[in-house]
Protein backbone atom coordinates (compact mmCIF):
# COMPACT_ATOMS: atom_id res chain seq x y z
CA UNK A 1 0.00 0.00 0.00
CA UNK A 2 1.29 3.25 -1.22
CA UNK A 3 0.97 6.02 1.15
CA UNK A 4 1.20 9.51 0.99
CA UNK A 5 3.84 12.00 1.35
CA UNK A 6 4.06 15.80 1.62
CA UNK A 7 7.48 17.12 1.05
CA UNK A 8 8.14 21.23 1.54
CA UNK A 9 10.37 22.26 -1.02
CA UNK A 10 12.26 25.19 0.34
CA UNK A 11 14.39 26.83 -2.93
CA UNK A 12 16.90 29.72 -1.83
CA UNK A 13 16.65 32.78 -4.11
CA UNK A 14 19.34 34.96 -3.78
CA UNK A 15 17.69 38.75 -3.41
CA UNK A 16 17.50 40.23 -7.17
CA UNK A 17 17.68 37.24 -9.06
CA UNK A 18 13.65 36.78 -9.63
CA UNK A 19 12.00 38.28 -12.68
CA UNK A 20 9.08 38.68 -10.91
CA UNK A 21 7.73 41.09 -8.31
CA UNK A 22 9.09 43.10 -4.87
CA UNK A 23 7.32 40.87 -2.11
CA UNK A 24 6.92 42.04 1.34
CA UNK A 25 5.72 40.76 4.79
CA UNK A 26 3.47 43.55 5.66
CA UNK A 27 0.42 45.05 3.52
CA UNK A 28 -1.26 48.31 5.77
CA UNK A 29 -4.64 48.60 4.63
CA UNK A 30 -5.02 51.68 5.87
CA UNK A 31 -2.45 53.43 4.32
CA UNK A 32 -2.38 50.98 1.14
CA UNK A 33 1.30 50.71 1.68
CA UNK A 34 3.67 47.04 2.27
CA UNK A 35 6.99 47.13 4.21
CA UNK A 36 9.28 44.63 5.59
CA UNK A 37 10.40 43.68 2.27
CA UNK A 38 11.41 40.06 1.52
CA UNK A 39 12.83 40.12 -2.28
CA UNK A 40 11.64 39.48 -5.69
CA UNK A 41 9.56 36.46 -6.70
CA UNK A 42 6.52 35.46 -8.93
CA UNK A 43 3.40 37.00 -7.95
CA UNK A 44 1.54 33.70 -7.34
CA UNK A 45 4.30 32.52 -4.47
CA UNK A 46 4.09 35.33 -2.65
CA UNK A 47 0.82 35.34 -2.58
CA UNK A 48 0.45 32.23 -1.30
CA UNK A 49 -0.09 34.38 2.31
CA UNK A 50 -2.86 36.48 2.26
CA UNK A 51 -1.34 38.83 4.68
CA UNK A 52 2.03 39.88 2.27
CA UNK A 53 1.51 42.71 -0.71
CA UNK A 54 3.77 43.12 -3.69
CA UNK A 55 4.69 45.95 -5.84
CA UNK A 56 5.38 45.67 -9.57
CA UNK A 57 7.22 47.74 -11.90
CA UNK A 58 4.34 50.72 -11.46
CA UNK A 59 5.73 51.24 -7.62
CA UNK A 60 1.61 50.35 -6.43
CA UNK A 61 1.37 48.37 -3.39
CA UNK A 62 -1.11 45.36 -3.74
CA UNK A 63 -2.53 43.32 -1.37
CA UNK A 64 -2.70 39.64 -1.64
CA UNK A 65 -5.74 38.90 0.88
CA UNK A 66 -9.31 38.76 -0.29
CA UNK A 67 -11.10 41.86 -1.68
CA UNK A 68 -11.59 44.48 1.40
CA UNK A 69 -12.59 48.58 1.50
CA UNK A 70 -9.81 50.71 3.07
CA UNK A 71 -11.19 52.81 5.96
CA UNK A 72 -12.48 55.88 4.52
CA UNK A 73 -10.02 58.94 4.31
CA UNK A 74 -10.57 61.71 6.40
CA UNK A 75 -13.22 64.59 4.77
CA UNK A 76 -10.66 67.03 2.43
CA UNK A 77 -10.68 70.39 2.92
CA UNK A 78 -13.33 72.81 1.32
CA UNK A 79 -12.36 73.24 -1.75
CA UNK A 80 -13.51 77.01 -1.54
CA UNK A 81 -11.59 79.90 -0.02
CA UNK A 82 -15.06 81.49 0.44
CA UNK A 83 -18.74 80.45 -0.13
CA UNK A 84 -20.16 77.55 -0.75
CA UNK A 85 -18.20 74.53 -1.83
CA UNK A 86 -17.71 70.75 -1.08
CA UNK A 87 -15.27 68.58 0.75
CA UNK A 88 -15.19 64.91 -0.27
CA UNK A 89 -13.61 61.46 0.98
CA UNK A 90 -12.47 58.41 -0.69
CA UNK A 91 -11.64 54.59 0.17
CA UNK A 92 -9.46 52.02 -2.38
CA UNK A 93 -10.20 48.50 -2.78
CA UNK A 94 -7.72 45.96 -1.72
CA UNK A 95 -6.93 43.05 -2.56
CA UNK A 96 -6.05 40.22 -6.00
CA UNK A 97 -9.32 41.02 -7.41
CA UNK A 98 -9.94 44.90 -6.35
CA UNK A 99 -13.05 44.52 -8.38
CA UNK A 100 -14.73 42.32 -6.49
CA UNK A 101 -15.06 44.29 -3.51
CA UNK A 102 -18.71 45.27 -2.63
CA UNK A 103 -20.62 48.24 -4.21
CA UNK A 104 -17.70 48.94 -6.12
CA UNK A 105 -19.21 52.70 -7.35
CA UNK A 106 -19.46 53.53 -3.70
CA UNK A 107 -15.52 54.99 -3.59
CA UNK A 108 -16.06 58.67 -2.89
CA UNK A 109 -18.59 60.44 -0.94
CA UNK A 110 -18.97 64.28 -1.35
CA UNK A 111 -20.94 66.48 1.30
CA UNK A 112 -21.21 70.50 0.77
CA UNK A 113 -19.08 73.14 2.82
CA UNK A 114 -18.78 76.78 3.52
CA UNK A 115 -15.12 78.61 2.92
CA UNK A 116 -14.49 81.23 5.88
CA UNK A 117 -11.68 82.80 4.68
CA UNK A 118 -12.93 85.69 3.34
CA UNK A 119 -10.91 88.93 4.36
CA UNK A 120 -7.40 89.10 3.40
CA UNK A 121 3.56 91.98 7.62
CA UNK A 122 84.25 93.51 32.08
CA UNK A 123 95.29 95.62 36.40
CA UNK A 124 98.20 93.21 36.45
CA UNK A 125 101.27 93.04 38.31
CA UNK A 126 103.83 94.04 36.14
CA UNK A 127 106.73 93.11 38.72
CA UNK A 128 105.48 89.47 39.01
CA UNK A 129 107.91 86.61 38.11
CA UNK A 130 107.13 84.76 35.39
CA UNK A 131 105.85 81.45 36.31
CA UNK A 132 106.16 77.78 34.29
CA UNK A 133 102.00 76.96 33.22
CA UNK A 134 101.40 73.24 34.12
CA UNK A 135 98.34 72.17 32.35
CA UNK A 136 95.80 70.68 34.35
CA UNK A 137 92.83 68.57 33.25
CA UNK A 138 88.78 69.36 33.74
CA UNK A 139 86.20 67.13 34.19
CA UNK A 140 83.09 67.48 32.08
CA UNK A 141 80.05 68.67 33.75
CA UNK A 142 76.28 68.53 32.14
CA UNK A 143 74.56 71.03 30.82
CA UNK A 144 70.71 71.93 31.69
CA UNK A 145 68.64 69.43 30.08
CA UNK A 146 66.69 71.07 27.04
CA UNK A 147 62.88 71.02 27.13
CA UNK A 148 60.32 68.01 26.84
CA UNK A 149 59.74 67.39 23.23
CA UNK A 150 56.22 66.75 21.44
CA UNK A 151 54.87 62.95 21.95
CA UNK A 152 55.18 61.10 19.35
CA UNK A 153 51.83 60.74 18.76
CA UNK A 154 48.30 63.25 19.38
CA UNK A 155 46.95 60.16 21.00
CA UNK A 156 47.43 56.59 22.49
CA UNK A 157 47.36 53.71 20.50
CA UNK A 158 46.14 50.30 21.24
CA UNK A 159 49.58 48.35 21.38
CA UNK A 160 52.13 51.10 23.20
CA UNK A 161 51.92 54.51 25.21
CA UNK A 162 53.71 57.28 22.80
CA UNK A 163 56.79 58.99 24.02
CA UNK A 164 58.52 61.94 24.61
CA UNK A 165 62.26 62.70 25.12
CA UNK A 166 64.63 65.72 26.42
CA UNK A 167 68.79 65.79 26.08
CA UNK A 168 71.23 67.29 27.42
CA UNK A 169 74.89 68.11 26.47
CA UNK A 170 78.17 67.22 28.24
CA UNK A 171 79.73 70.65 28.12
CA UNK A 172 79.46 72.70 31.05
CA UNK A 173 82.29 72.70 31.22
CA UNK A 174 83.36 70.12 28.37
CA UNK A 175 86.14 67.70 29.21
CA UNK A 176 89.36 68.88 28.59
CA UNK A 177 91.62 67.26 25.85
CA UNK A 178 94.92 67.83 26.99
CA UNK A 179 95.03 66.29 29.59
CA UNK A 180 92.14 64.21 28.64
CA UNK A 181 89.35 65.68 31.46
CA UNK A 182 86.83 62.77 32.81
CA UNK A 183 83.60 62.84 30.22
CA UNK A 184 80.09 62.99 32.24
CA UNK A 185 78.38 60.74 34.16
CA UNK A 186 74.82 59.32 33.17
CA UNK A 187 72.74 59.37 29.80
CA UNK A 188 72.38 62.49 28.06
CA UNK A 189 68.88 61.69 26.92
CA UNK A 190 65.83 60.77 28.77
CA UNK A 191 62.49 59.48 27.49
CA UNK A 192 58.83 59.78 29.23
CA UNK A 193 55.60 57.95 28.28
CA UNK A 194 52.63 60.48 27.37
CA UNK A 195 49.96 58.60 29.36
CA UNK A 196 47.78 61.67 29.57
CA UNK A 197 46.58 61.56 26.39
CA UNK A 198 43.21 60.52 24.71
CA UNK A 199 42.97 56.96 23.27
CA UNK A 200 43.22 56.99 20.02
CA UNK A 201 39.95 56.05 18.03
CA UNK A 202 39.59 52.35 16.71
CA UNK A 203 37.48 51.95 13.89
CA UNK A 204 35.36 48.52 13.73
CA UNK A 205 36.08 45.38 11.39
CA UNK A 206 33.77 43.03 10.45
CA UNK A 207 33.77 39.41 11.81
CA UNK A 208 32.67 36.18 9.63
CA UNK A 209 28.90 35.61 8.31
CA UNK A 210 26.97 33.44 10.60
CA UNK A 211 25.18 30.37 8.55
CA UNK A 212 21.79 31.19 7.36
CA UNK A 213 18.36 30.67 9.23
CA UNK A 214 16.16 27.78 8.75
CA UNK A 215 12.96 29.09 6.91
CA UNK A 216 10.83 30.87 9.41
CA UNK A 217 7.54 30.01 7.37
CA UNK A 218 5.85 26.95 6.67
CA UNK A 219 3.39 28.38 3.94
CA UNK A 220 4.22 31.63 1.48
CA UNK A 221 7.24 32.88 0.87
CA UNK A 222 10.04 33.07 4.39
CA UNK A 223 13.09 35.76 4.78
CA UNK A 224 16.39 33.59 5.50
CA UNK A 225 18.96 35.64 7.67
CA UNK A 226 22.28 35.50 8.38
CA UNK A 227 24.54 37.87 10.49
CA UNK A 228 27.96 38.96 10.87
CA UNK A 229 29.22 41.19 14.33
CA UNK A 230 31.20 44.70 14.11
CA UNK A 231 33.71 42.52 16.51
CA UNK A 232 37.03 42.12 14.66
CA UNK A 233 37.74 44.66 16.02
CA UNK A 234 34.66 46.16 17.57
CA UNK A 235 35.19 50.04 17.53
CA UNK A 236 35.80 51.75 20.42
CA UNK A 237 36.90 55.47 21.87
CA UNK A 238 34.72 57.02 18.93
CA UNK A 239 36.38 54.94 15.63
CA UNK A 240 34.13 54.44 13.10
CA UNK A 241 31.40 51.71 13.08
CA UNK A 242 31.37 48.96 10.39
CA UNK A 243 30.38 50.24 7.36
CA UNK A 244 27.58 48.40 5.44
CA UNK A 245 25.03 46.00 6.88
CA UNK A 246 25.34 43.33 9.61
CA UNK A 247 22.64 41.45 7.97
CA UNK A 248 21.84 39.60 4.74
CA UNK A 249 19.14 37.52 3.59
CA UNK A 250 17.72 35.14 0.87
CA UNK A 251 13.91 34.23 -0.25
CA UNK A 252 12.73 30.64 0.74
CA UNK A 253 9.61 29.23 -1.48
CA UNK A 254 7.72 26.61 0.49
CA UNK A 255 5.19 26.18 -2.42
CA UNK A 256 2.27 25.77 -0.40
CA UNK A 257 -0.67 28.28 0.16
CA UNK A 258 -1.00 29.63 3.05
CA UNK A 259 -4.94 29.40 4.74
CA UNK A 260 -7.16 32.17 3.73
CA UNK A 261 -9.81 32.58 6.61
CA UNK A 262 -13.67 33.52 5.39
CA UNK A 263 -15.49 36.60 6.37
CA UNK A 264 -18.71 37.80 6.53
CA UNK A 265 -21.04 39.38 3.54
CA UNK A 266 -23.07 42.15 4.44
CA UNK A 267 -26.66 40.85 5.54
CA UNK A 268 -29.38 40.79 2.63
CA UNK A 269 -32.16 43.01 3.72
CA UNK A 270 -34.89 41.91 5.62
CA UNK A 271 -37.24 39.19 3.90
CA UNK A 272 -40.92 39.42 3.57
CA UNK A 273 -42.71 39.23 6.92
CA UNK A 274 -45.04 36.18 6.84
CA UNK A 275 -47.35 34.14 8.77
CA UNK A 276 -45.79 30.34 10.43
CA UNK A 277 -49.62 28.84 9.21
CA UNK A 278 -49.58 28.27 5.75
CA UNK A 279 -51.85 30.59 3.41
CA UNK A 280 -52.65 32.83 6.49
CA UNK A 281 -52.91 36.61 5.45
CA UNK A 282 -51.15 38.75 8.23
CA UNK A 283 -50.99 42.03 6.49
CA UNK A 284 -52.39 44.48 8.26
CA UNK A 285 -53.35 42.19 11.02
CA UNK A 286 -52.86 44.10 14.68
CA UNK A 287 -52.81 40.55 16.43
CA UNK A 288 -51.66 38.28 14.18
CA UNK A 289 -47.81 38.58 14.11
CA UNK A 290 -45.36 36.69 11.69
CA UNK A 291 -41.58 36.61 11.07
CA UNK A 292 -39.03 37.61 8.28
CA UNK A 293 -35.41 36.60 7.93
CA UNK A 294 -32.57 37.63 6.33
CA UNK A 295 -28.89 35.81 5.26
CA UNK A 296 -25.36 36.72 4.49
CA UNK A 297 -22.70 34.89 2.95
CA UNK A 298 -19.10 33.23 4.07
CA UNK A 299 -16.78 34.46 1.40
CA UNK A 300 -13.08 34.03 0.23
CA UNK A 301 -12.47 31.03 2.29
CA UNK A 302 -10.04 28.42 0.98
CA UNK A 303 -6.52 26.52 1.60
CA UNK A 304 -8.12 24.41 4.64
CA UNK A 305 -8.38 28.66 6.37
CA UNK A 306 -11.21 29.11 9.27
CA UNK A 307 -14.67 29.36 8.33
CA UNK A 308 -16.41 32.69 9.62
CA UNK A 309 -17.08 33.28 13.19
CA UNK A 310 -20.72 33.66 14.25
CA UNK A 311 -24.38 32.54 15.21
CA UNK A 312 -24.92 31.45 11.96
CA UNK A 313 -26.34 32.17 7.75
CA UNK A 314 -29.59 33.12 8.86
CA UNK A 315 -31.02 35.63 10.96
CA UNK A 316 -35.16 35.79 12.02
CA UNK A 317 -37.05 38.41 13.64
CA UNK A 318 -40.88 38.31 14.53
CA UNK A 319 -42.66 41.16 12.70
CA UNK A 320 -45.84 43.01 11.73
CA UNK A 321 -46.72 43.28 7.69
CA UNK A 322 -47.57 46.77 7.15
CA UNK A 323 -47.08 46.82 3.89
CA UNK A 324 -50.11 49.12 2.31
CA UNK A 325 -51.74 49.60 5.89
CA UNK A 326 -53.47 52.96 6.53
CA UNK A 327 -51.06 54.82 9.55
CA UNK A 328 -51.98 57.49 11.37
CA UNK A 329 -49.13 59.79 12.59
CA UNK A 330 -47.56 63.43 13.07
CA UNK A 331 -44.86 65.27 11.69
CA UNK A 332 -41.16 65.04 13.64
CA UNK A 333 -38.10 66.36 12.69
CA UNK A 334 -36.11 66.15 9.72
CA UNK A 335 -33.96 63.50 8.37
CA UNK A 336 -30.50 64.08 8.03
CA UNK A 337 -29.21 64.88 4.89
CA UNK A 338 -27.72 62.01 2.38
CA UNK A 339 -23.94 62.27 1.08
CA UNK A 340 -24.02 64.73 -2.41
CA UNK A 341 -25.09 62.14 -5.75
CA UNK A 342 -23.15 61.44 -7.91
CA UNK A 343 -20.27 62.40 -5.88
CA UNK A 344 -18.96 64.79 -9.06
CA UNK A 345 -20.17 67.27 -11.58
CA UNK A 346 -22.55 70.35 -11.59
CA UNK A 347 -25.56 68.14 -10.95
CA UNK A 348 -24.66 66.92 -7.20
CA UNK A 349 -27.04 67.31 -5.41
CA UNK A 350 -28.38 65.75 -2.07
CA UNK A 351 -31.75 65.55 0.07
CA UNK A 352 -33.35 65.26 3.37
CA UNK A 353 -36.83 64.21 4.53
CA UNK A 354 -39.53 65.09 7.28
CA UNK A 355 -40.10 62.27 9.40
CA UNK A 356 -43.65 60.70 10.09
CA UNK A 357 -44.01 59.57 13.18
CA UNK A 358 -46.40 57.04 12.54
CA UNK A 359 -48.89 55.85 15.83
CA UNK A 360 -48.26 51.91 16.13
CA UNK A 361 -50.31 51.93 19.81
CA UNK A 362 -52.90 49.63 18.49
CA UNK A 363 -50.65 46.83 18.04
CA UNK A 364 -49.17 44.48 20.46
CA UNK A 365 -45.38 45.81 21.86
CA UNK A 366 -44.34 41.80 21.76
CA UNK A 367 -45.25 38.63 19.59
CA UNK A 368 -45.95 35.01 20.37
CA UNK A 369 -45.06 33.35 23.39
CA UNK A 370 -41.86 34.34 24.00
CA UNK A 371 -42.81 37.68 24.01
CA UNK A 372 -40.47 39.08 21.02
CA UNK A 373 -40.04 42.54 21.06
CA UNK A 374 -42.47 43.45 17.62
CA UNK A 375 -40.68 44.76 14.31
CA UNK A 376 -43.04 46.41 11.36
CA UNK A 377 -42.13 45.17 8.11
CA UNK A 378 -43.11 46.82 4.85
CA UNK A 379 -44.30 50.38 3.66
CA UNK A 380 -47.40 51.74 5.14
CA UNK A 381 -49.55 54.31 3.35
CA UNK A 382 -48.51 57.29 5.87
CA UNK A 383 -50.90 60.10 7.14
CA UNK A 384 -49.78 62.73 9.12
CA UNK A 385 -52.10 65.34 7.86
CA UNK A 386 -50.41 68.60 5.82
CA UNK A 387 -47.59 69.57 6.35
CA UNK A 388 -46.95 73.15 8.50
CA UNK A 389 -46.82 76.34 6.34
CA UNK A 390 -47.41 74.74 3.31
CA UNK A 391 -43.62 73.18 3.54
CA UNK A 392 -42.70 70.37 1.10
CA UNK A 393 -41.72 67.10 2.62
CA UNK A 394 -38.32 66.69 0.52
CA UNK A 395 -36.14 69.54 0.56
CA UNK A 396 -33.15 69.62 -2.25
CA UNK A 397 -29.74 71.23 -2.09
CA UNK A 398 -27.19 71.49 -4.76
CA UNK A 399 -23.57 70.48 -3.99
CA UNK A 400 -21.94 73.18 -5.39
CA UNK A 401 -18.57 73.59 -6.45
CA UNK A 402 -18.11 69.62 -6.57
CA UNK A 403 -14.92 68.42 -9.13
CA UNK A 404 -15.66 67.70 -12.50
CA UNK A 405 -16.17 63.75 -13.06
CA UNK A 406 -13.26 61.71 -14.54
C-alpha cells in the first residue's frame, strides 16, 4: 500500500535574481502601503499568504488577501476659499481582485461646505715673576637638560603609550683634551611615556557571516537571515562603526498556500414578513404577528483557512406586515441629509426628509409566546395630515462647487 507524502520544497533565491515582483511581509490597509520587504519572486508565491503585498514595476502596493474597503479617508478640505463649496472622501479596494469588492461605485462620498476665509507683515702686576704653566685637566660637567619634546603621537594607541624625550649636552664645562678631562656621568637623553593623552579612536572590522536561518515560514514565501558582528575589532573610543550592513538575507519558497480565513457578507435586507400557518394573510393584522429573515454569505475562504465566526447564515425576527396599511401619525423632525449624488459634476445634489411619526399603539409591543419585542415590516400608506406652512416634505440642495467627473 502506497501512502502519501508531503514534502516542503524550500528553494533559496538569492535577493534580485527573480523576474518577478518586490514581495513584502506587511500590507497596511489603511495606508495601502507594504513594508518589511522580503525580495523578488513570482506573484503567485508570494501570494500564497494572504497577509504579504507586492509591488510591480508601477511602484503600487497590492494586497494579496481577499477583496476588502480601506477605511475611509478623512473629509478634504473645502475646496472654496469662500462660499459655498464641497469637501469629499475616498476609500481604495484591496486586494487580488480589487473589483470584487462590494458596491464597487461607492468609492467617494462628497458632502457640501462653507469657505471662511474671506478677508485678506668687564690691572696686572707688572713686577710678578714669570711662572712655568702646568696644564691641568677638567672634568666634564652637564649642561641643563633642554625642554620636553612633542609625543610622538596626538593620541594613544592600542599596542604602546607614545613617548617623549629631552637631552642634554656634556659641556658645562666640556672635558678637557689635553690632559684628557673625565667625560660625564649618566645618559644624556631621557624618554617619558605620554599617558595623559586621549585613546586613540579604533574603527570597527567586520567578523565572519553566521550560517543562514532555517525558513521561518511553513506556507508563502520566508526571509532567510544571516549575520555577521562589528567585533574584529569592535570600535571603540569614537572609531568608526562597520560600514555596510550586519545582515543579509535570501527568499525561501515553500510552495504551499497559506490558509485564507472567510469573512462575513453584508446581511441581505430583511425578507418578507409572513405568517408560520400556511396561506394565512397577516398584512395588516394588529394581532396576528409573523416573522421575516434575512442571510449573508461566508466568502473568500479556501486553503483548509477558518470558516467565519458567528451565530450562523440566517437571521429571524418576529414582525408586523404593514405593507399598504393605513397609519396614522404626526410630523417630527427632519432626516438628516444624504452624502451629495453622484459624488462629481454640476448636478450633485443631495436631500433630506420630514419624518412621520407614525402611531403603532394599536398593536401588540411583543409577539408570540416568547414575548419578542415586535418589528413592522413593509411600507405603510402614511398620514400625518399637511404639512406646517405649506412646507414640502423633501427639501433639495445642490452640492456646489463639486470636481468635474473623470
Amino acid at each position: 500500500q502506497e501512502s502519501n507524502m508531503w514534502l516542503t520544497i524550500f528553494l533559496m533565491v538569492e535577493w534580485g535574481d527573480g523576474q518577478g515582483v518586490r514581495c513584502f511581509a506587511r500590507f497596511y490597509l489603511s495606508l495601502g502601503q507594504c513594508d518589511e520587504e522580503l525580495g523578488e519572486v513570482d506573484e503567485e508565491d508570494c501570494c500564497q499568504n494572504p497577509q504579504y503585498g507586492y509591488q510591480t514595476t508601477d511602484g503600487v502596493c497590492r494586497s494579496c488577501g481577499s477583496p476588502v474597503w480601506s477605511p475611509w479617508s478623512p473629509w478634504s478640505q473645502c475646496n472654496v476659499p469662500c462660499g459655498e463649496g464641497v469637501m469629499q472622501r475616498n476609500r481604495k479596494c484591496f486586494g487580488i481582485e480589487a473589483s470584487e469588492c462590494e458596491k464597487p461605485k461607492e468609492k467617494v462620498e462628497m458632502i457640501p461646505c462653507n469657505g471662511t476665509c474671506c478677508q485678506s507683515p668687564c690691572p696686572g702686576n707688572t713686577h710678578a715673576h714669570t711662572i712655568p704653566c702646568v696644564p691641568v685637566s677638567v672634568a666634564g660637567v652637564w649642561s641643563s637638560w633642554s625642554s620636553w619634546s612633542q609625543c610622538s603621537s596626538s593620541c594613544i594607541p592600542e599596542d604602546r603609550a607614545p613617548i617623549r624625550y629631552r637631552r642634554r649636552t656634556c659641556s658645562n664645562p666640556a672635558p678637557s683634551t689635553d690632559p684628557p678631562g673625565m667625560g660625564c656621568h649618566g645618559d644624556d637623553n631621557e624618554n617619558q611615556n605620554c599617558n595623559n593623552l586621549p585613546h586613540c579612536p579604533v574603527d570597527g572590522g567586520w567578523g565572519s557571516w553566521s550560517p543562514f536561518s532555517s525558513c521561518p515560514v511553513t506556507c508563502g514565501v520566508g526571509l532567510q537571515e544571516s549575520f555577521k558582528r562589528c567585533d574584529n575589532p569592535a570600535p571603540k573610543h569614537g572609531g568608526w562603526p562597520c560600514p555596510g550592513e550586519g545582515r543579509r538575507t535570501r527568499i525561501c519558497l515553500t510552495n504551499t498556500h497559506c490558509p485564507v480565513d472567510g469573512v462575513w457578507s453584508d446581511w441581505s435586507p430583511w425578507g418578507k414578513c409572513t405568517s408560520p400557518f400556511p396561506n394565512r394573510v397577516i398584512r395588516c393584522s394588529k394581532t396576528g404577528g409573523g416573522s421575516q429573515s434575512r442571510e449573508r454569505r461566508c466568502l473568500h475562504q479556501a486553503h483548509n483557512g477558518s470558516i467565519c465566526d458567528g451565530d450562523g447564515l440566517t437571521d429571524t425576527r418576529v414582525c408586523y406586515d404593514v405593507s399598504a396599511c393605513h397609519l396614522k401619525g404626526t410630523w417630527g423632525e427632519w432626516d438628516s441629509w444624504t452624502l451629495c449624488s453622484p459624488p462629481c459634476g454640476d448636478g450633485s445634489r443631495r436631500f433630506r426628509r420630514r419624518l412621520c411619526n407614525l402611531d403603532y399603539s394599536d398593536y401588540r409591543p411583543t409577539i408570540g409566546l416568547k414575548k419578542e419585542p415586535a418589528n413592522f415590516s413593509g411600507r405603510p400608506n402614511e398620514d400625518c395630515g399637511p404639512l406646517p406652512d405649506g412646507e414640502k416634505r423633501t427639501q433639495f440642495q445642490n452640492c456646489v462647487g463639486a470636481p468635474a467627473c473623470p
